[in-house]
PDB file of N, CA and C in Angstrom:
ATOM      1  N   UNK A   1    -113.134 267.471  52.938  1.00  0.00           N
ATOM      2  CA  UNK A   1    -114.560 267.438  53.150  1.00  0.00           C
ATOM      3  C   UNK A   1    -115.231 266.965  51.864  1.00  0.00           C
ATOM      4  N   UNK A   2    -115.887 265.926  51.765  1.00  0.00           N
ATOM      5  CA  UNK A   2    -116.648 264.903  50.961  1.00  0.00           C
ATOM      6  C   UNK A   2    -117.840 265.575  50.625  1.00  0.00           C
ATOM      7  N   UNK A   3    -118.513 266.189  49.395  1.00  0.00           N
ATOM      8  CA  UNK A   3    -119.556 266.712  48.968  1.00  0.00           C
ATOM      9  C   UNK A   3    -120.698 265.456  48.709  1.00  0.00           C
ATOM     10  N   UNK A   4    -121.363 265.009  49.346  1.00  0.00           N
ATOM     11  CA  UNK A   4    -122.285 263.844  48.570  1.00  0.00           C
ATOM     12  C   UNK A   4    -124.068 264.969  48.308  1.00  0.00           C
ATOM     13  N   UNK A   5    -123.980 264.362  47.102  1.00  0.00           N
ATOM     14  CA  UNK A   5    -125.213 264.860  46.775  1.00  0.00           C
ATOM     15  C   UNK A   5    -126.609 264.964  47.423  1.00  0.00           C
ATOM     16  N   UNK A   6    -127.272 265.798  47.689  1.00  0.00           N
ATOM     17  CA  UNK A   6    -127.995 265.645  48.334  1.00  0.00           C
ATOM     18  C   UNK A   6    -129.563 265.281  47.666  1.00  0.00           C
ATOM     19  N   UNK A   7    -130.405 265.037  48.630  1.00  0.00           N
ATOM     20  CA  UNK A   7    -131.733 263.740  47.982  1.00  0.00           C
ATOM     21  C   UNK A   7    -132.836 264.849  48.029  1.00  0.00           C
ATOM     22  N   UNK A   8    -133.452 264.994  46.964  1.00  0.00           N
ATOM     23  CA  UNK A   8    -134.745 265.741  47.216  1.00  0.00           C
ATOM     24  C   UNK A   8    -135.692 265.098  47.135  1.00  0.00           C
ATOM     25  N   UNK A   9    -136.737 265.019  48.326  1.00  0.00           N
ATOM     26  CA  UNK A   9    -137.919 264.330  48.201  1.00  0.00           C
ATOM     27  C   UNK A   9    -138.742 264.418  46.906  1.00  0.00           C
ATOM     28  N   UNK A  10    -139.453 263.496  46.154  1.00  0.00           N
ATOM     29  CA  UNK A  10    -140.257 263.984  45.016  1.00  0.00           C
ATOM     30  C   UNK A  10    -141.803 264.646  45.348  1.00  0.00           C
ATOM     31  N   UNK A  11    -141.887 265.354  44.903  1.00  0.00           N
ATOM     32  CA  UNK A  11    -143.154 266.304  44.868  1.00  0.00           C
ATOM     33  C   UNK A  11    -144.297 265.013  44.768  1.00  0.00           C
ATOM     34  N   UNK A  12    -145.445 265.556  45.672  1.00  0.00           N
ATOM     35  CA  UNK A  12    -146.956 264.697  45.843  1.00  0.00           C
ATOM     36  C   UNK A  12    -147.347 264.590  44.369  1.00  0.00           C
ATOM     37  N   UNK A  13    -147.984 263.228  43.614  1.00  0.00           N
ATOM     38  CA  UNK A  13    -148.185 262.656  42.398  1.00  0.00           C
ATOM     39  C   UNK A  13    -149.447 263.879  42.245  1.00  0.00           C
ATOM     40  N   UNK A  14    -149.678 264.340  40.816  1.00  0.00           N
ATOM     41  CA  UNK A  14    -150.915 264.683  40.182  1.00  0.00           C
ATOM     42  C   UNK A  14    -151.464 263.872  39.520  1.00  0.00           C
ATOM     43  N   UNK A  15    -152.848 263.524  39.497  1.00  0.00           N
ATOM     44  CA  UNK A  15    -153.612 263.012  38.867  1.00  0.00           C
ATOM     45  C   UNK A  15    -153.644 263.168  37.451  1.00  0.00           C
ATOM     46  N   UNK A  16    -153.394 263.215  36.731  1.00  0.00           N
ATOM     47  CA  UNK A  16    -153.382 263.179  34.761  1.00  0.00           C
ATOM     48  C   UNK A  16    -154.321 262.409  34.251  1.00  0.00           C
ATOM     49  N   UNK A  17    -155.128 262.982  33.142  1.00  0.00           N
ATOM     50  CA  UNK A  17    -156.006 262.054  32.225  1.00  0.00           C
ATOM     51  C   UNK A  17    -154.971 261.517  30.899  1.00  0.00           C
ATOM     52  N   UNK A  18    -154.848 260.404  30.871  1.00  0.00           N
ATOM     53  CA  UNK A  18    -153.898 259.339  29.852  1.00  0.00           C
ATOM     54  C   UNK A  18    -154.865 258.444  28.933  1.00  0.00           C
ATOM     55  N   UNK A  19    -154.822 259.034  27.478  1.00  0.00           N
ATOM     56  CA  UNK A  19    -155.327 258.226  26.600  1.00  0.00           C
ATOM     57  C   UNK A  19    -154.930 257.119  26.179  1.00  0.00           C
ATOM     58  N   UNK A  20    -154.924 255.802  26.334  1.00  0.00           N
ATOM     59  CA  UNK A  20    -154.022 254.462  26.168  1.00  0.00           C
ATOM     60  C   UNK A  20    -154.591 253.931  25.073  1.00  0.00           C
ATOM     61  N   UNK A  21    -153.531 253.302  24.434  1.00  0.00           N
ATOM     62  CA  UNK A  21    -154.230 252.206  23.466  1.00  0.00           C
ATOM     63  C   UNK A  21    -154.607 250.984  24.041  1.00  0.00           C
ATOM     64  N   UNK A  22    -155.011 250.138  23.142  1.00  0.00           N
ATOM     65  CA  UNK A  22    -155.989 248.780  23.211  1.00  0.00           C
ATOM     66  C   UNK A  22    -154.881 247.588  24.353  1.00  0.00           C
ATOM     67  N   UNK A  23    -153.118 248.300  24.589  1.00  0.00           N
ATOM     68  CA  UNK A  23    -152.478 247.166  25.071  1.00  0.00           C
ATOM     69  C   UNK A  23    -152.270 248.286  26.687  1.00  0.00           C
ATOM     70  N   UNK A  24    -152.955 249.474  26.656  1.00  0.00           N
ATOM     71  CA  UNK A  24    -152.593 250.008  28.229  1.00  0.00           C
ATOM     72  C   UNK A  24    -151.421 251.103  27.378  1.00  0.00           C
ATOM     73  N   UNK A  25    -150.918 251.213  26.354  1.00  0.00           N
ATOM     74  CA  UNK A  25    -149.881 252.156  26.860  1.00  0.00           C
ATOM     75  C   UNK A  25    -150.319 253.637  26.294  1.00  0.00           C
ATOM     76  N   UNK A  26    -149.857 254.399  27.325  1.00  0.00           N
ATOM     77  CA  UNK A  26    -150.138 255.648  26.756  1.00  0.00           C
ATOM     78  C   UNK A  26    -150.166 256.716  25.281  1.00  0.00           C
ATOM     79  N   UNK A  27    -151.164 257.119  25.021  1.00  0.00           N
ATOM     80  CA  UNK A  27    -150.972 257.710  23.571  1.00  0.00           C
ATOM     81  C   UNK A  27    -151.132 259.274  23.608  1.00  0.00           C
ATOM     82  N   UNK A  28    -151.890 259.818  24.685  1.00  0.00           N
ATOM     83  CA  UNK A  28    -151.664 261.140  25.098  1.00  0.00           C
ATOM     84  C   UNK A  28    -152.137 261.380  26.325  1.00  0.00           C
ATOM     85  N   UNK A  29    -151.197 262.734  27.180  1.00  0.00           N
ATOM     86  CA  UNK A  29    -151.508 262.994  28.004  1.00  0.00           C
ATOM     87  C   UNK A  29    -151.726 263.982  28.177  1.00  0.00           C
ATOM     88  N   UNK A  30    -152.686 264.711  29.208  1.00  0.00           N
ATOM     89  CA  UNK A  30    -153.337 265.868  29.710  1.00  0.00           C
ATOM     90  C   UNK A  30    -152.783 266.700  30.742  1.00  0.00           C
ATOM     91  N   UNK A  31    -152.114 266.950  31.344  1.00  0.00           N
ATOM     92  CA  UNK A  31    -151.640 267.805  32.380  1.00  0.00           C
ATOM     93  C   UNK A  31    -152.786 268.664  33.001  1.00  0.00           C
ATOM     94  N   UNK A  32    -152.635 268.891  34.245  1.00  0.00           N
ATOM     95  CA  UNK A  32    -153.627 269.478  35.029  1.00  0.00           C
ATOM     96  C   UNK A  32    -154.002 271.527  34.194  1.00  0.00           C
ATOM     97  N   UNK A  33    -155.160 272.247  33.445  1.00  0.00           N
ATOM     98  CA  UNK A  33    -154.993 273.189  33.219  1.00  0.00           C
ATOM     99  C   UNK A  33    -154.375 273.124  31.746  1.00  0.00           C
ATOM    100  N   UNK A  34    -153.274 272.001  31.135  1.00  0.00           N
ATOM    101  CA  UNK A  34    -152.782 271.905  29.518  1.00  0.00           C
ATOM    102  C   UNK A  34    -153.929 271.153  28.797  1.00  0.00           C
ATOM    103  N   UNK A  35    -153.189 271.417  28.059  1.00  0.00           N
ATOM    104  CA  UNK A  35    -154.105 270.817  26.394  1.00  0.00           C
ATOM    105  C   UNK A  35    -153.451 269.575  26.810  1.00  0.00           C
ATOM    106  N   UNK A  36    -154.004 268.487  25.953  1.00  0.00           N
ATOM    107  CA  UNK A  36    -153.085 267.135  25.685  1.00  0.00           C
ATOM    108  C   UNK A  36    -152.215 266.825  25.096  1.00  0.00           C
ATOM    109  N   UNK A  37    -151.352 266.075  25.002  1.00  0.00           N
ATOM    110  CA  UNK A  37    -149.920 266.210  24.596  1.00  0.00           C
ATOM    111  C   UNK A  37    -150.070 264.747  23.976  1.00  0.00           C
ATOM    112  N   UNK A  38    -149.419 264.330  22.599  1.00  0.00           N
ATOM    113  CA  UNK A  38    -149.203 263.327  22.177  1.00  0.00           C
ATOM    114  C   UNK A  38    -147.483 262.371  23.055  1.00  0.00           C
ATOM    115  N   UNK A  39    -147.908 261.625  23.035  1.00  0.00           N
ATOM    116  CA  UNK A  39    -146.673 260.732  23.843  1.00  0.00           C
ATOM    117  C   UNK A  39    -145.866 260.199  22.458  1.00  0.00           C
ATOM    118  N   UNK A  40    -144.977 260.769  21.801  1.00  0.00           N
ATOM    119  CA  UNK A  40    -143.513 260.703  21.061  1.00  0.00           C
ATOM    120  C   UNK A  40    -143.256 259.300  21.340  1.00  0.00           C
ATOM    121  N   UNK A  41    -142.275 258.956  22.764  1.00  0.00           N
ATOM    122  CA  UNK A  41    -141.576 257.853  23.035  1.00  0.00           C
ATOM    123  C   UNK A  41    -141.816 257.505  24.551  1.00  0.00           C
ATOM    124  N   UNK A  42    -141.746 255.885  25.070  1.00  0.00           N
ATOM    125  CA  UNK A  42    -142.035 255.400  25.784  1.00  0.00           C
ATOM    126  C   UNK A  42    -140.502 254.948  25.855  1.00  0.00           C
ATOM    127  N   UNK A  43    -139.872 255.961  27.233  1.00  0.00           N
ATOM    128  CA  UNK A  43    -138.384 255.647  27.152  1.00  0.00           C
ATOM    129  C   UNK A  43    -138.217 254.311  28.220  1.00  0.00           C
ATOM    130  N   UNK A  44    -138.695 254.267  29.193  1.00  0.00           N
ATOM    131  CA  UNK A  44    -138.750 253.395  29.859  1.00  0.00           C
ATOM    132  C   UNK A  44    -139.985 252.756  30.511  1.00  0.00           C
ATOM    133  N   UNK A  45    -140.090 251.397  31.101  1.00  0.00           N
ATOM    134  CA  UNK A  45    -141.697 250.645  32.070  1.00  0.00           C
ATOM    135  C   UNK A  45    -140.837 249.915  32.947  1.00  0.00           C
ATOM    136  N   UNK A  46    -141.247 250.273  34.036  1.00  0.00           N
ATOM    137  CA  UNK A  46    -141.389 249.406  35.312  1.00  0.00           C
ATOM    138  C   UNK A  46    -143.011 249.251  36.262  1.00  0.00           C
ATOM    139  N   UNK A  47    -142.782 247.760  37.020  1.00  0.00           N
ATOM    140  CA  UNK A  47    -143.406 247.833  37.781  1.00  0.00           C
ATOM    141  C   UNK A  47    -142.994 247.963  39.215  1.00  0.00           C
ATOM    142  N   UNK A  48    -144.101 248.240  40.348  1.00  0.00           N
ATOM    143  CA  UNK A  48    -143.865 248.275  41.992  1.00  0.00           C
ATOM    144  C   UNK A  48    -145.127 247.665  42.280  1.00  0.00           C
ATOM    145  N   UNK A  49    -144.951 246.801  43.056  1.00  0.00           N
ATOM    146  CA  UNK A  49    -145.725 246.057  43.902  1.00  0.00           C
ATOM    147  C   UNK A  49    -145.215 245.598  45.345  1.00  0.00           C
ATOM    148  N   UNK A  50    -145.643 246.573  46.436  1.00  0.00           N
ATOM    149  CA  UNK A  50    -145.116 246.716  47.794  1.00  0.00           C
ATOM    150  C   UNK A  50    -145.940 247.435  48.763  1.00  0.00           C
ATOM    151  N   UNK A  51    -145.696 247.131  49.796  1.00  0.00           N
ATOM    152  CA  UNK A  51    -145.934 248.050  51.193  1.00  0.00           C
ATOM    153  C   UNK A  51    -148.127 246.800  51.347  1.00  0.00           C
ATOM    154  N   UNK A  52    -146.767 245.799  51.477  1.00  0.00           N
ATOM    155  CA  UNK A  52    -148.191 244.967  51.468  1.00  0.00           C
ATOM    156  C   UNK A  52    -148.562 245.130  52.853  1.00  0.00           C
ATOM    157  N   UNK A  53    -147.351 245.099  54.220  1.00  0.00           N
ATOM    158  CA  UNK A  53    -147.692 245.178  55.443  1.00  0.00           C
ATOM    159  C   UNK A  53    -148.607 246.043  55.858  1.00  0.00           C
ATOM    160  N   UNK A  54    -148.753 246.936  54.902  1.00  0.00           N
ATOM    161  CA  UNK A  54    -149.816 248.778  55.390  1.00  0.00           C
ATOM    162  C   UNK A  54    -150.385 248.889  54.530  1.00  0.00           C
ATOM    163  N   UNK A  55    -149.906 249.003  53.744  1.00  0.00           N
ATOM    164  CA  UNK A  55    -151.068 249.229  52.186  1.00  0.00           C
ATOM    165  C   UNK A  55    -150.516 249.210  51.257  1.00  0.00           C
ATOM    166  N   UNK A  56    -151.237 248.259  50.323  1.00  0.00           N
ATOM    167  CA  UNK A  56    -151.049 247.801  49.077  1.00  0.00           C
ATOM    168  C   UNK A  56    -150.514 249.038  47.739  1.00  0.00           C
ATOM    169  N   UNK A  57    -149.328 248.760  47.328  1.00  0.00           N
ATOM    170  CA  UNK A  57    -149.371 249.593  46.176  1.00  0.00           C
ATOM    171  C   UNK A  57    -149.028 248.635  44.731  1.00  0.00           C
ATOM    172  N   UNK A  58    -149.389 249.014  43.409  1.00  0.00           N
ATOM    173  CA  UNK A  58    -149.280 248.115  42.636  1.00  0.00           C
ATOM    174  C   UNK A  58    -149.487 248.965  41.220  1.00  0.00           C
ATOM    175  N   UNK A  59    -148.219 249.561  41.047  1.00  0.00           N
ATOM    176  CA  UNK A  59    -148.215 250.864  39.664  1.00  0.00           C
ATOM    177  C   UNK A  59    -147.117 250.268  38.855  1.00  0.00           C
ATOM    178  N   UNK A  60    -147.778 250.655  37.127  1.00  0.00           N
ATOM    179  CA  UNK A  60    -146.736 250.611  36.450  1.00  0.00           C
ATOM    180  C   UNK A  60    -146.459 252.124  36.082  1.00  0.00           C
ATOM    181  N   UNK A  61    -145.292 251.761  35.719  1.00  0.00           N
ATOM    182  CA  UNK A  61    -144.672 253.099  35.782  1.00  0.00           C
ATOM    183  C   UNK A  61    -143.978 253.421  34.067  1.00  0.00           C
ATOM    184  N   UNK A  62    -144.288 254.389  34.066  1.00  0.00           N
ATOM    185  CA  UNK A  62    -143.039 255.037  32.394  1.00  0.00           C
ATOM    186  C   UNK A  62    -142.452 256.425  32.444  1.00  0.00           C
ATOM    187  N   UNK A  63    -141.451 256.237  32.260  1.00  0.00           N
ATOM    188  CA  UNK A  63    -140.639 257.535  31.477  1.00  0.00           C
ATOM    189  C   UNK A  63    -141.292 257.808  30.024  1.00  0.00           C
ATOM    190  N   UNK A  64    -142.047 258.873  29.604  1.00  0.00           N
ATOM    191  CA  UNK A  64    -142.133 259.049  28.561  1.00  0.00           C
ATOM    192  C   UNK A  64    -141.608 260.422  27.984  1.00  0.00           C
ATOM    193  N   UNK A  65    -142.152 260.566  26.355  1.00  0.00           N
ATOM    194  CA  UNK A  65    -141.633 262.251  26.393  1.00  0.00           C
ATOM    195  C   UNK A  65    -142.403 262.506  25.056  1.00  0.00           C
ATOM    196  N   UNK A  66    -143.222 263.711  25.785  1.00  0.00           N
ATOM    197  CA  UNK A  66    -143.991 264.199  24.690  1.00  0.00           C
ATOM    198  C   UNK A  66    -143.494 264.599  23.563  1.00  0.00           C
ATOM    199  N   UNK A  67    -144.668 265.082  22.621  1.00  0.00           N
ATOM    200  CA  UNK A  67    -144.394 265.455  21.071  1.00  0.00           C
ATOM    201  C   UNK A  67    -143.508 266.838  21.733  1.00  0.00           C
ATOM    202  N   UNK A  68    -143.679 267.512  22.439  1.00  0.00           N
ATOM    203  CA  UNK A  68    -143.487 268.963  22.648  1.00  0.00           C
ATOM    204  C   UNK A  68    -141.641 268.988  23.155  1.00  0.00           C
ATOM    205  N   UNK A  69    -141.303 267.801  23.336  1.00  0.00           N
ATOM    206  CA  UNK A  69    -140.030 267.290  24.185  1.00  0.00           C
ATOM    207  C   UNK A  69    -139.670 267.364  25.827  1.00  0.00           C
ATOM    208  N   UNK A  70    -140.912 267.448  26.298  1.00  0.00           N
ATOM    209  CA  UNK A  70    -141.376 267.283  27.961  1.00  0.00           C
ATOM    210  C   UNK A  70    -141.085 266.116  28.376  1.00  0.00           C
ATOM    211  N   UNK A  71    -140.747 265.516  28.929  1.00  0.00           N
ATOM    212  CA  UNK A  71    -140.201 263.938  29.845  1.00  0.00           C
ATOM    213  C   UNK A  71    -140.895 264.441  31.160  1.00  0.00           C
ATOM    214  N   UNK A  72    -141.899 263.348  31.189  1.00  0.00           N
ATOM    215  CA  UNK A  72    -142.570 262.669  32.699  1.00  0.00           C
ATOM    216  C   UNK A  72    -142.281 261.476  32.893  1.00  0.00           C
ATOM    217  N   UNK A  73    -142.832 261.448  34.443  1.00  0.00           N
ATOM    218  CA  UNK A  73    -142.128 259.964  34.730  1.00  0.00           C
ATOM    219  C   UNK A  73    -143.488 259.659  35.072  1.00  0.00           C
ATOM    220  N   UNK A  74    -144.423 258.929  34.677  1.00  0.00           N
ATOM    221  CA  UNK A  74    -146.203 258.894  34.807  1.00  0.00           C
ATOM    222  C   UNK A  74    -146.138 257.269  35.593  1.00  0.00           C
ATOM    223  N   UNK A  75    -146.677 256.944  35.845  1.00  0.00           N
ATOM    224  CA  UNK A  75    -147.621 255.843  36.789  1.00  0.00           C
ATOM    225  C   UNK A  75    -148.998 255.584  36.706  1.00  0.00           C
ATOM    226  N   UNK A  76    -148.853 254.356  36.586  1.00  0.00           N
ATOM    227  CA  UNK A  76    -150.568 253.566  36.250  1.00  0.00           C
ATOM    228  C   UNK A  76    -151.008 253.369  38.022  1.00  0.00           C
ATOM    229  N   UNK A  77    -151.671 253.620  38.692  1.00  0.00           N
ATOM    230  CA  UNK A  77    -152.065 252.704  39.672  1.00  0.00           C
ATOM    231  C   UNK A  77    -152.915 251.922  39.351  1.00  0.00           C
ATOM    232  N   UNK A  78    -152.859 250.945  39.396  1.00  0.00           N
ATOM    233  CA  UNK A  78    -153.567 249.112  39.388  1.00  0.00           C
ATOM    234  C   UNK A  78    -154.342 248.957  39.981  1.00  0.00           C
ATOM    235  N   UNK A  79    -154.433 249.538  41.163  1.00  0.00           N
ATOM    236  CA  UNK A  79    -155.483 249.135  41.839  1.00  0.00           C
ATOM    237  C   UNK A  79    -156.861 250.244  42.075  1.00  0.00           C
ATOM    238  N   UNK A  80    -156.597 251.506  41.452  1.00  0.00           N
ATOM    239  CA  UNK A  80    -157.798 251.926  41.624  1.00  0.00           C
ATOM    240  C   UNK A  80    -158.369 252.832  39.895  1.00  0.00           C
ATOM    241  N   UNK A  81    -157.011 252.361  38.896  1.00  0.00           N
ATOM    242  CA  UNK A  81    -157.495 252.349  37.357  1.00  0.00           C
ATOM    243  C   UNK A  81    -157.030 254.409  36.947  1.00  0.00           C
ATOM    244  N   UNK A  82    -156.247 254.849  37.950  1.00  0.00           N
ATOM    245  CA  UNK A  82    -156.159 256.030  38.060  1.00  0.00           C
ATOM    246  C   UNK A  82    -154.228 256.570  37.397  1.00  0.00           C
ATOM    247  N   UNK A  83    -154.247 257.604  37.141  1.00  0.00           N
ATOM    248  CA  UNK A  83    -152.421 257.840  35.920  1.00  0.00           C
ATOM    249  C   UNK A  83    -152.369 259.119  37.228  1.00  0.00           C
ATOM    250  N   UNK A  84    -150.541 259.088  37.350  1.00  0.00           N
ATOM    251  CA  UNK A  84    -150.596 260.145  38.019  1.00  0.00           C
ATOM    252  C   UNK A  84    -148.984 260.504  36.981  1.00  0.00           C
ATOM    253  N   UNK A  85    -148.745 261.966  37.491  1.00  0.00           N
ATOM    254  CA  UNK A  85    -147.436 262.148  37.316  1.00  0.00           C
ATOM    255  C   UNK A  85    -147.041 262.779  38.235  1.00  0.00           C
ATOM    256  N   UNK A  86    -145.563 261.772  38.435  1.00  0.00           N
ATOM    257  CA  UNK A  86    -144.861 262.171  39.771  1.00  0.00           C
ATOM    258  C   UNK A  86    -143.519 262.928  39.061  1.00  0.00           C
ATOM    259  N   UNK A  87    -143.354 264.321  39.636  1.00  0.00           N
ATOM    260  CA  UNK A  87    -142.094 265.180  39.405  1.00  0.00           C
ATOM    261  C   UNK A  87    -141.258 264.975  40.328  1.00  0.00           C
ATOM    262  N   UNK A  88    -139.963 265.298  40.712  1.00  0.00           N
ATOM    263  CA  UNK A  88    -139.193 265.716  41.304  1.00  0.00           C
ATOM    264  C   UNK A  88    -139.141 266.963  41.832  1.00  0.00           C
TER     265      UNK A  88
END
């Protein structure tokens, strides 16, 4: 009997206030209820641009990790100028 890992849906995005510099990238972030957190390292960026048939999505995305050593995986949405962070 074959164990395959099983998939957990990711938890609904929160809205976050993200202080960016002059090129968009994040310099601190706010958590819903926290203080703000300085952003350490920008481990990874991607973009998504899809679900044109139904509705438009168009986020960049980062792995970052605070001064505190917290790792989020945060998202720009593009189209309405809004940061969320999506957990697992």
């Amino acid at each position: 009997m074959s164990h395959r890992p099983r998939l957990k849906p990711l938890a609904r995005p929160k809205v976050v206030t993200v202080r960016t510099d002059d090129h968009g990238e994040p310099l601190f972030v706010r958590l819903p209820g926290k203080t703000a957190r300085r952003v350490a390292v920008v481990r990874e960026r991607w973009r998504i641009d899809d679900e044109w048939w139904r509705q438009t999505i168009s986020r960049e995305y980062r792995t970052v990790v605070l001064d505190d050593g917290a790792v989020l995986t945060l998202y720009h949405d593009l189209l309405d100028d809004s940061w969320h962070v999506q957990r697992g």
